[in-house]
PDB file of N, CA and C in Angstrom:
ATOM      1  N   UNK A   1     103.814 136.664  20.801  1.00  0.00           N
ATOM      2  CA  UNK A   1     103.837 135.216  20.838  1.00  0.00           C
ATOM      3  C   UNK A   1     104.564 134.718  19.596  1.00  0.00           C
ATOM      4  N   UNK A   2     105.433 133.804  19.912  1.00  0.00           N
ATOM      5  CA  UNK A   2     106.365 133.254  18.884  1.00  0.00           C
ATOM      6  C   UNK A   2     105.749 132.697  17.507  1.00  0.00           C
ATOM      7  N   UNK A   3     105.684 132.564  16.276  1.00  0.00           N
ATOM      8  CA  UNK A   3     105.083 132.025  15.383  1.00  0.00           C
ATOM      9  C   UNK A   3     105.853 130.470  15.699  1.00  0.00           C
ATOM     10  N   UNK A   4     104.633 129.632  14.854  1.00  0.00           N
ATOM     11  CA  UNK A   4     105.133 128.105  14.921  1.00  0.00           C
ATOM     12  C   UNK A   4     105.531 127.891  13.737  1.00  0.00           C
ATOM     13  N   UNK A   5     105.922 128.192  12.752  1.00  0.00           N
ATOM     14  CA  UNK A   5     105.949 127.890  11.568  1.00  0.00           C
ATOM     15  C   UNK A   5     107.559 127.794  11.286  1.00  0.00           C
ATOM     16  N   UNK A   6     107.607 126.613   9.715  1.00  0.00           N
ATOM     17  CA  UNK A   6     109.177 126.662  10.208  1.00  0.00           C
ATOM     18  C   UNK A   6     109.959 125.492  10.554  1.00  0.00           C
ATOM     19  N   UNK A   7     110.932 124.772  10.448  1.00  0.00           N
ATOM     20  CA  UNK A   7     111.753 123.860  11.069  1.00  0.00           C
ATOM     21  C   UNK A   7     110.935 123.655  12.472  1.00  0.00           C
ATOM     22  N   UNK A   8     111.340 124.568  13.573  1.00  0.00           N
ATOM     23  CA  UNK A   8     110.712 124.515  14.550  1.00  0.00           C
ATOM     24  C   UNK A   8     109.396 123.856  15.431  1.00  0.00           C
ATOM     25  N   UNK A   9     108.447 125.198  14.476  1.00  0.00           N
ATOM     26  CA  UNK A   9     107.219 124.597  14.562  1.00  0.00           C
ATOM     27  C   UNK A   9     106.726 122.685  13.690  1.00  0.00           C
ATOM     28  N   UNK A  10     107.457 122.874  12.716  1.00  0.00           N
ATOM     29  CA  UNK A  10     107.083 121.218  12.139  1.00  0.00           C
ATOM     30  C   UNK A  10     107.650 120.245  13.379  1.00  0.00           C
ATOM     31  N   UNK A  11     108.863 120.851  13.736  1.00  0.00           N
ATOM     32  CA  UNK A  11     109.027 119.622  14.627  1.00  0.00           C
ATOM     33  C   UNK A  11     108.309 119.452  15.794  1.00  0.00           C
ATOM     34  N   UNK A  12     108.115 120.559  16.593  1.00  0.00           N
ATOM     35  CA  UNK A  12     107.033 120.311  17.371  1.00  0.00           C
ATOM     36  C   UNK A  12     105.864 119.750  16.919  1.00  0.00           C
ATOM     37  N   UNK A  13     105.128 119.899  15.807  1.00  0.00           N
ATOM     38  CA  UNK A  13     104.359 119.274  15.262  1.00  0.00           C
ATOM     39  C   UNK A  13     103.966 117.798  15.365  1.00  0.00           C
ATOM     40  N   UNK A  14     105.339 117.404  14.650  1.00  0.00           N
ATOM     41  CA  UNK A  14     105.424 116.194  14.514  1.00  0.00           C
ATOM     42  C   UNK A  14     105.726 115.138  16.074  1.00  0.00           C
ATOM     43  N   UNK A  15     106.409 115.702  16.707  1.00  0.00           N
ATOM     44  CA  UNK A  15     106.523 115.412  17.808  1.00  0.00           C
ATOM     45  C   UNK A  15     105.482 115.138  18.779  1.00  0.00           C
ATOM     46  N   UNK A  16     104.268 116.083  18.868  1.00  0.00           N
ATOM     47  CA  UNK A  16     102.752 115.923  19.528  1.00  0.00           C
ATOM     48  C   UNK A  16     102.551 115.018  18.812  1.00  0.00           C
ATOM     49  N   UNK A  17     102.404 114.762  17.415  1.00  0.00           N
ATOM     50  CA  UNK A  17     101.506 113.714  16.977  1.00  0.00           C
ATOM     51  C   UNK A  17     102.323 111.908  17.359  1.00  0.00           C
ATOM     52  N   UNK A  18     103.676 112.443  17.245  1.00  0.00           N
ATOM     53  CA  UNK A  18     104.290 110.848  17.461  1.00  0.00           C
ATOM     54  C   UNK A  18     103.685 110.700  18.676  1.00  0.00           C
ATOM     55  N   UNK A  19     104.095 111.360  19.546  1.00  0.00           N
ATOM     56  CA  UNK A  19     103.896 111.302  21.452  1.00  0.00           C
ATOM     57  C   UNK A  19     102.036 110.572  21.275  1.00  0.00           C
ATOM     58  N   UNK A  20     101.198 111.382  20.799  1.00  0.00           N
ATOM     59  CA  UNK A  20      99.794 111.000  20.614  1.00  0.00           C
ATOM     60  C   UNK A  20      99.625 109.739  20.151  1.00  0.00           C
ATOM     61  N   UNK A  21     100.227 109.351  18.902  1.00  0.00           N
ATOM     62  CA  UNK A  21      99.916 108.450  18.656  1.00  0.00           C
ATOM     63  C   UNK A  21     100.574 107.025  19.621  1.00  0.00           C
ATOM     64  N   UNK A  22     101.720 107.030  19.879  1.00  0.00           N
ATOM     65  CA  UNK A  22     102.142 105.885  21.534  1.00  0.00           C
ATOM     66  C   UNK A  22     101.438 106.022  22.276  1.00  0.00           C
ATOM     67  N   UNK A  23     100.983 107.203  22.528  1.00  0.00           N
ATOM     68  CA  UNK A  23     100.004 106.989  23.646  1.00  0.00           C
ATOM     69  C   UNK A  23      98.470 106.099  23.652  1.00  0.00           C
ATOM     70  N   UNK A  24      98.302 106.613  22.857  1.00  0.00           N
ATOM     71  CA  UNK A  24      97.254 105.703  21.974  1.00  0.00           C
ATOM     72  C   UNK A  24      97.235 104.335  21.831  1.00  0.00           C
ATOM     73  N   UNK A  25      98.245 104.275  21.090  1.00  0.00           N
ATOM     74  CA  UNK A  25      98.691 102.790  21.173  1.00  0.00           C
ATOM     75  C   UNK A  25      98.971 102.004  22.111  1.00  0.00           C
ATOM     76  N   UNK A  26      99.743 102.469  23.176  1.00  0.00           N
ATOM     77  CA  UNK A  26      99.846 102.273  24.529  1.00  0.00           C
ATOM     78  C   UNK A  26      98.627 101.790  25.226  1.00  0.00           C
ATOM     79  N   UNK A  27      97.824 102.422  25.201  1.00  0.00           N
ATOM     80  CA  UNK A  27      96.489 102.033  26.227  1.00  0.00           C
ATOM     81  C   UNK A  27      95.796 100.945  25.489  1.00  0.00           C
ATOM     82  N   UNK A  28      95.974 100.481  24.334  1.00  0.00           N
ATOM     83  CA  UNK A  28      95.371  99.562  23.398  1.00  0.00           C
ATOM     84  C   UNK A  28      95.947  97.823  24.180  1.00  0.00           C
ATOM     85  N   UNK A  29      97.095  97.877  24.956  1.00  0.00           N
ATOM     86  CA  UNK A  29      97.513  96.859  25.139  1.00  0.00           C
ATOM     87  C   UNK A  29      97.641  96.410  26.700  1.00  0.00           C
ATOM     88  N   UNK A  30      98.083  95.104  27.136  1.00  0.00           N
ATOM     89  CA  UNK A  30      97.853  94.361  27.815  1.00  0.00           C
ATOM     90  C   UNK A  30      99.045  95.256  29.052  1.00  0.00           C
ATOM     91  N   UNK A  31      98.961  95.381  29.973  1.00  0.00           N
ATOM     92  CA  UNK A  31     100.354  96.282  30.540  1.00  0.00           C
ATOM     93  C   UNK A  31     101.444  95.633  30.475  1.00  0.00           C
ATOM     94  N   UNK A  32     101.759  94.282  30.608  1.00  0.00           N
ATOM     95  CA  UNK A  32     102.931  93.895  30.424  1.00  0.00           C
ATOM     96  C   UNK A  32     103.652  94.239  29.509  1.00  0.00           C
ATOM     97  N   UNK A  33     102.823  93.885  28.281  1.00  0.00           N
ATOM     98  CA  UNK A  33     103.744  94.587  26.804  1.00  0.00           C
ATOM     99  C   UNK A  33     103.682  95.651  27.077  1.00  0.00           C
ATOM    100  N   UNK A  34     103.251  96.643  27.661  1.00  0.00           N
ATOM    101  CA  UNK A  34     103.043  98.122  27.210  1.00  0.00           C
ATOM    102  C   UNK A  34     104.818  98.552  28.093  1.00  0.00           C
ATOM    103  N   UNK A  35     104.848  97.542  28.944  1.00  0.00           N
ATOM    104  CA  UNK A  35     106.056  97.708  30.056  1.00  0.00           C
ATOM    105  C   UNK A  35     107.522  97.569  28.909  1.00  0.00           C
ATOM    106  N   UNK A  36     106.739  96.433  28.816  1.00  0.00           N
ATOM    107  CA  UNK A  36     108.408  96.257  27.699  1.00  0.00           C
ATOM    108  C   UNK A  36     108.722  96.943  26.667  1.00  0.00           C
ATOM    109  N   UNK A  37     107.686  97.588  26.197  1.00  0.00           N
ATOM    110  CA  UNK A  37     107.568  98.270  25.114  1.00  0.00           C
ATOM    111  C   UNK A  37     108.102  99.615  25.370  1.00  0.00           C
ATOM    112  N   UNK A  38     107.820 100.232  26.766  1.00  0.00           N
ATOM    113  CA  UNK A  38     108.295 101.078  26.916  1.00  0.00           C
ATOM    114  C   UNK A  38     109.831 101.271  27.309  1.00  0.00           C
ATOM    115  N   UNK A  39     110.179 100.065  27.732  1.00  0.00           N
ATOM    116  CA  UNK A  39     111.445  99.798  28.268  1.00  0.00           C
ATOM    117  C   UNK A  39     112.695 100.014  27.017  1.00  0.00           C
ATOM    118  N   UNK A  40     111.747  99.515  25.632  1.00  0.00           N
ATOM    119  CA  UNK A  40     112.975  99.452  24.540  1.00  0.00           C
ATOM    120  C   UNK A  40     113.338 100.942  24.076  1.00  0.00           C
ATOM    121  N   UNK A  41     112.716 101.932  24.375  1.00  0.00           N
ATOM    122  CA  UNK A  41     112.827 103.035  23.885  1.00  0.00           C
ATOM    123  C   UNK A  41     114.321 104.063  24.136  1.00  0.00           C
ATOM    124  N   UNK A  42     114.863 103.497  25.505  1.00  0.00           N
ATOM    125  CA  UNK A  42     116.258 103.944  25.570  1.00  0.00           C
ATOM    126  C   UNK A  42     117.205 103.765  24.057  1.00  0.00           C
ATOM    127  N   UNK A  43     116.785 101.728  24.124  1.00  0.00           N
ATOM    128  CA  UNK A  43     117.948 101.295  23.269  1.00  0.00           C
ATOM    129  C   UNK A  43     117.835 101.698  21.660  1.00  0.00           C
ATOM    130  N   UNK A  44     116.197 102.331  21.707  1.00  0.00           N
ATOM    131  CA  UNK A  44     116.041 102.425  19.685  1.00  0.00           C
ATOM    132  C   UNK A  44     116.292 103.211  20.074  1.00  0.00           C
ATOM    133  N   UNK A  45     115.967 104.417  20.620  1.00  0.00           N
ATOM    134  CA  UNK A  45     116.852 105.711  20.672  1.00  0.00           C
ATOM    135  C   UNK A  45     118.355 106.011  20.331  1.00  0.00           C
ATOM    136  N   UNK A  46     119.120 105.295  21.217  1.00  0.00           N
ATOM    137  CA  UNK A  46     120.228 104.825  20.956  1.00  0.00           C
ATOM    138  C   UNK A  46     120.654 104.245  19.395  1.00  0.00           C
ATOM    139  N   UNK A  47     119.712 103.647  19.337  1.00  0.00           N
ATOM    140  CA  UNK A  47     119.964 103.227  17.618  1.00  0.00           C
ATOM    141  C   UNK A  47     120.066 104.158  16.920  1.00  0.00           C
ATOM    142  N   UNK A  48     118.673 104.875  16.975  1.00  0.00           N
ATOM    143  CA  UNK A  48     118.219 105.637  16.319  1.00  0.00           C
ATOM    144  C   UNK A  48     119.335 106.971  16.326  1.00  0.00           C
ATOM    145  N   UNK A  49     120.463 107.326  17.055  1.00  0.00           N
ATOM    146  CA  UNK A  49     120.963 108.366  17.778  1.00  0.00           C
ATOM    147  C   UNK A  49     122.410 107.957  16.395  1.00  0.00           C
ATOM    148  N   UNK A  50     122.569 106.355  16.261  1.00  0.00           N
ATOM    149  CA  UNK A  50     123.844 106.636  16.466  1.00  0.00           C
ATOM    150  C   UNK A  50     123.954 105.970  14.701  1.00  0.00           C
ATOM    151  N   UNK A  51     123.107 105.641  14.055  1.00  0.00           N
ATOM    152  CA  UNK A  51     122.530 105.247  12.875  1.00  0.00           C
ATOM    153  C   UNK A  51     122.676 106.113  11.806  1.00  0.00           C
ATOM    154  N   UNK A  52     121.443 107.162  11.854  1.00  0.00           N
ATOM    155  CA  UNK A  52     121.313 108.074  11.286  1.00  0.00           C
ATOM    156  C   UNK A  52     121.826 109.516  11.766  1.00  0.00           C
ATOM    157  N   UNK A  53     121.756 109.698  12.349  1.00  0.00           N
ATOM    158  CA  UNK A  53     122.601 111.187  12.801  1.00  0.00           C
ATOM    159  C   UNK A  53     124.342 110.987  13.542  1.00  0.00           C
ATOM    160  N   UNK A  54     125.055 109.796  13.042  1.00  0.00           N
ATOM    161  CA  UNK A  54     126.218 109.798  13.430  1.00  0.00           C
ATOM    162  C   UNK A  54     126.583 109.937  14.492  1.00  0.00           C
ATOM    163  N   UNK A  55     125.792 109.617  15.837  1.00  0.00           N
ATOM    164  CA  UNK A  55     126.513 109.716  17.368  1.00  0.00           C
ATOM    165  C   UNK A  55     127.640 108.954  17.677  1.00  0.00           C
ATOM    166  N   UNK A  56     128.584 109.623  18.153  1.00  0.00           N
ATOM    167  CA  UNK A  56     129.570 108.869  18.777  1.00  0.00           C
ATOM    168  C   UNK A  56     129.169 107.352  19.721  1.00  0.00           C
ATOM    169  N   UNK A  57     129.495 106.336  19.510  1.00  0.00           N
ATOM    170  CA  UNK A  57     128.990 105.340  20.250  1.00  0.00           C
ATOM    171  C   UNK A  57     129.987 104.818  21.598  1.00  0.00           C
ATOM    172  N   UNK A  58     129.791 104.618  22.770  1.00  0.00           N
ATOM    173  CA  UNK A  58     130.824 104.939  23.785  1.00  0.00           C
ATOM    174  C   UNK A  58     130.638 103.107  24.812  1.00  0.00           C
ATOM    175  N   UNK A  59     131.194 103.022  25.159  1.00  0.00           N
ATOM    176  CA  UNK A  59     131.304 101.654  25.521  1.00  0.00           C
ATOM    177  C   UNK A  59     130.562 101.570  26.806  1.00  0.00           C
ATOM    178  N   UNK A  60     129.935 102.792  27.489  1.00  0.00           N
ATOM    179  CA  UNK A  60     128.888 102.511  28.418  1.00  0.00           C
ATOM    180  C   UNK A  60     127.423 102.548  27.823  1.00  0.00           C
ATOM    181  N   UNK A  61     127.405 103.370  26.423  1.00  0.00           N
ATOM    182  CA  UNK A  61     126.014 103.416  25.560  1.00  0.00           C
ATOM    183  C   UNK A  61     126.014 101.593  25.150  1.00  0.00           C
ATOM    184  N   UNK A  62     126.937 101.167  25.032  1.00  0.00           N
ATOM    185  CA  UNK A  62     126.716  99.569  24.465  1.00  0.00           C
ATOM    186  C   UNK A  62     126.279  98.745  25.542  1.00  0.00           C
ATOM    187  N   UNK A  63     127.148  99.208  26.973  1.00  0.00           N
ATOM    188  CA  UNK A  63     126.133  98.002  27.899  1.00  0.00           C
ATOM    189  C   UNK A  63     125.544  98.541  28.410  1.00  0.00           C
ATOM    190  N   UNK A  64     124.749  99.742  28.424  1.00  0.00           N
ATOM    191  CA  UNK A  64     123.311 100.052  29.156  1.00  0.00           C
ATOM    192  C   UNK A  64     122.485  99.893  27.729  1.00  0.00           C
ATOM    193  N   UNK A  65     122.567  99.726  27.285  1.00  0.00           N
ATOM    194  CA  UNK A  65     121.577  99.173  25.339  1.00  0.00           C
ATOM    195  C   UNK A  65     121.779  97.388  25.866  1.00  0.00           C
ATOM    196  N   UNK A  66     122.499  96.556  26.180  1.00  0.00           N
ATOM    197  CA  UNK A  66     122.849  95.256  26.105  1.00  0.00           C
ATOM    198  C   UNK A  66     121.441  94.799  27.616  1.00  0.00           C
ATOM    199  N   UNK A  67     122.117  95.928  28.436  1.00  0.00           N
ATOM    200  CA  UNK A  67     120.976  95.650  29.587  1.00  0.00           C
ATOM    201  C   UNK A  67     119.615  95.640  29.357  1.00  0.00           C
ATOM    202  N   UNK A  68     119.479  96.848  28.633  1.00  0.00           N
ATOM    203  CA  UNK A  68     118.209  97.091  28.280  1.00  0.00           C
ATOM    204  C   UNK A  68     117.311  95.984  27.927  1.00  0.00           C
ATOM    205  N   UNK A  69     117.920  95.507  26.591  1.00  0.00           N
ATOM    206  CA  UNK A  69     117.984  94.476  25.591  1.00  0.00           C
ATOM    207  C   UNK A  69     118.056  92.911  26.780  1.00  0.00           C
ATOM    208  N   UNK A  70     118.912  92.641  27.387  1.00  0.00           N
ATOM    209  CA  UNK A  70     118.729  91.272  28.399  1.00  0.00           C
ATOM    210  C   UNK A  70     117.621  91.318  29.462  1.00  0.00           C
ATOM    211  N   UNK A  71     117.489  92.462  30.174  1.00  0.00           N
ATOM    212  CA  UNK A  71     115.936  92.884  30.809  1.00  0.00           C
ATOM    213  C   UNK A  71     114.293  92.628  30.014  1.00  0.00           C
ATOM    214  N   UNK A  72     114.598  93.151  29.151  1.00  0.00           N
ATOM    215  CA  UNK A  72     113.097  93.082  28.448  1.00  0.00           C
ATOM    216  C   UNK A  72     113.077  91.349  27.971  1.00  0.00           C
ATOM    217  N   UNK A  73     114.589  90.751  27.490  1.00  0.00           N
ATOM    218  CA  UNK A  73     114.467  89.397  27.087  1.00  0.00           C
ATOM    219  C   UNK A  73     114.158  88.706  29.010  1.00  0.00           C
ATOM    220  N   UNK A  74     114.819  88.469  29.632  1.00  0.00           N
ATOM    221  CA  UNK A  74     114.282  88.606  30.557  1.00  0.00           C
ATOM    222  C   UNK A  74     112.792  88.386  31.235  1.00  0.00           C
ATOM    223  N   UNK A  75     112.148  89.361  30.862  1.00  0.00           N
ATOM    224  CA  UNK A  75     111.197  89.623  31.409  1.00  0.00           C
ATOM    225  C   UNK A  75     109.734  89.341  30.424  1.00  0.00           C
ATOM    226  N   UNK A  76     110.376  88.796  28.931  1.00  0.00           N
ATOM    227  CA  UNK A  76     109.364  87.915  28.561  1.00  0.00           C
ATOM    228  C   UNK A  76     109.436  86.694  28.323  1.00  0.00           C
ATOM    229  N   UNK A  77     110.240  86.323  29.046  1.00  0.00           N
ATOM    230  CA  UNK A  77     110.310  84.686  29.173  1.00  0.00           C
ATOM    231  C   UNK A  77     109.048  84.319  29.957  1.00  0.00           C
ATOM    232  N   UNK A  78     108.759  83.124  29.408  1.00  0.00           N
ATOM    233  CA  UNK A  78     107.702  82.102  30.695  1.00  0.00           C
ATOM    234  C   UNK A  78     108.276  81.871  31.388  1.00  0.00           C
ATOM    235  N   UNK A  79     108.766  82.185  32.273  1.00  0.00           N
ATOM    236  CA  UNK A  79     109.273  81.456  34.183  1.00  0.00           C
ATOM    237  C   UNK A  79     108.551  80.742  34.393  1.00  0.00           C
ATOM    238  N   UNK A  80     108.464  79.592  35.067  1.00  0.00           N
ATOM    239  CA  UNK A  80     106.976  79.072  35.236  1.00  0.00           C
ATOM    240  C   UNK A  80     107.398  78.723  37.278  1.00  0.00           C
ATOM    241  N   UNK A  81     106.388  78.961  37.822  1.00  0.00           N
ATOM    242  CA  UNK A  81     106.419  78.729  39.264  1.00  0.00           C
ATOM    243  C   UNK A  81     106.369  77.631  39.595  1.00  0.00           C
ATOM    244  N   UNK A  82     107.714  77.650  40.868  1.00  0.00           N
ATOM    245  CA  UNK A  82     107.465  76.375  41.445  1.00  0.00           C
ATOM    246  C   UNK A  82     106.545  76.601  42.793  1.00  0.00           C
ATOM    247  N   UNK A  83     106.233  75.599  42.929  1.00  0.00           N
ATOM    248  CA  UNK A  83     105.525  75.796  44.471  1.00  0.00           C
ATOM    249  C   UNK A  83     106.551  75.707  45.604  1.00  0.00           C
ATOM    250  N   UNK A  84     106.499  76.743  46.475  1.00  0.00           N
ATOM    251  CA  UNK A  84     107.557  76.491  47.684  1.00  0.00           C
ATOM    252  C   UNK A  84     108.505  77.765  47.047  1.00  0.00           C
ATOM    253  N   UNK A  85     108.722  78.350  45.801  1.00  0.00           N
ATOM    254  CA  UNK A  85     109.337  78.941  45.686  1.00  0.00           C
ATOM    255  C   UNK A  85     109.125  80.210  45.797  1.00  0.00           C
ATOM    256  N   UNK A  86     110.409  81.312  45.777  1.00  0.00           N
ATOM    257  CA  UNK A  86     110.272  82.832  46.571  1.00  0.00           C
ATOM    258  C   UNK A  86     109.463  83.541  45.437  1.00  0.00           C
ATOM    259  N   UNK A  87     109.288  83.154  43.690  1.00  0.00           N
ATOM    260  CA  UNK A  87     108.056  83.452  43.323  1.00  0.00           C
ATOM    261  C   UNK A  87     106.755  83.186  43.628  1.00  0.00           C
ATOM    262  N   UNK A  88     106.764  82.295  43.918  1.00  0.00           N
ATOM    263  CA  UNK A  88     105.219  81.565  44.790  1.00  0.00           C
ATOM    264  C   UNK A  88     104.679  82.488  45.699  1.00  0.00           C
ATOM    265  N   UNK A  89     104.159  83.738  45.443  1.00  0.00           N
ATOM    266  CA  UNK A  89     103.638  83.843  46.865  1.00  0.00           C
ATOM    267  C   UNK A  89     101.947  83.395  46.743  1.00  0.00           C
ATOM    268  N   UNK A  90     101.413  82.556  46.356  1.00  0.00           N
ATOM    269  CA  UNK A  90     100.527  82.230  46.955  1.00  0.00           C
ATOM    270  C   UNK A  90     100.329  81.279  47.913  1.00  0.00           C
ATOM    271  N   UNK A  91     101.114  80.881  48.366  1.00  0.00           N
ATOM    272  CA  UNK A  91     101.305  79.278  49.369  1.00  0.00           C
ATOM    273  C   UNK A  91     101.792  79.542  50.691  1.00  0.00           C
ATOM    274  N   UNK A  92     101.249  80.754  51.468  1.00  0.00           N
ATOM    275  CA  UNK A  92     101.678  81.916  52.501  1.00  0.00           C
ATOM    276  C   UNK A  92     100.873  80.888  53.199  1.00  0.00           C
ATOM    277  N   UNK A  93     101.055  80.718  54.392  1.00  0.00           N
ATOM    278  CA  UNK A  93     100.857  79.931  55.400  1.00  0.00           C
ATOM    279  C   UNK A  93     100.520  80.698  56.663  1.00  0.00           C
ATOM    280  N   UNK A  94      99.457  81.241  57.231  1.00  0.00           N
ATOM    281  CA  UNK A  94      99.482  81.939  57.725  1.00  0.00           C
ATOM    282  C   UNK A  94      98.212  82.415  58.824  1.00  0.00           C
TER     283      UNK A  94
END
């Protein structure tokens, strides 16, 4: 069996504990945020990718990061419902 020790093993290390601790954190919250929250993780990645470890940055990494980024804005806006409208479904007639 492989020893863990080592570059290797630390990173695995560290890696269970990040993963543990989101998870954690994760269940602490309301699901909506937990949605969006999870949603940003492409684009810090991406940050994170191209920041500090020098990734090449490519003009489809900028608008799937831009999407990312207009989705989650998006999706925490207050919309607010109209009645009659195709968000409305409570006014089903039926």
């Amino acid at each position: 069996m492989p020893r863990r020790d080592g570059p290797t093993g630390e990173a695995i290390t560290r890696s269970a504990a990040a993963f543990l601790l989101h998870t954690s954190g994760l269940r602490r919250l309301v699901p909506s945020v937990a949605v969006n929250l999870l949603n940003v993780v492409p684009a810090a990645g991406l940050g994170w990718a191209v920041l500090p470890a020098d990734e090449a940055l490519s003009a489809t990494r900028v608008v799937g990061g831009a999407v990312v980024v207009l989705g989650l804005y998006r999706n925490s806006r207050d919309i607010p419902v109209v009645a009659g409208s195709e968000r409305d479904n409570s006014s089903h007639e039926g």
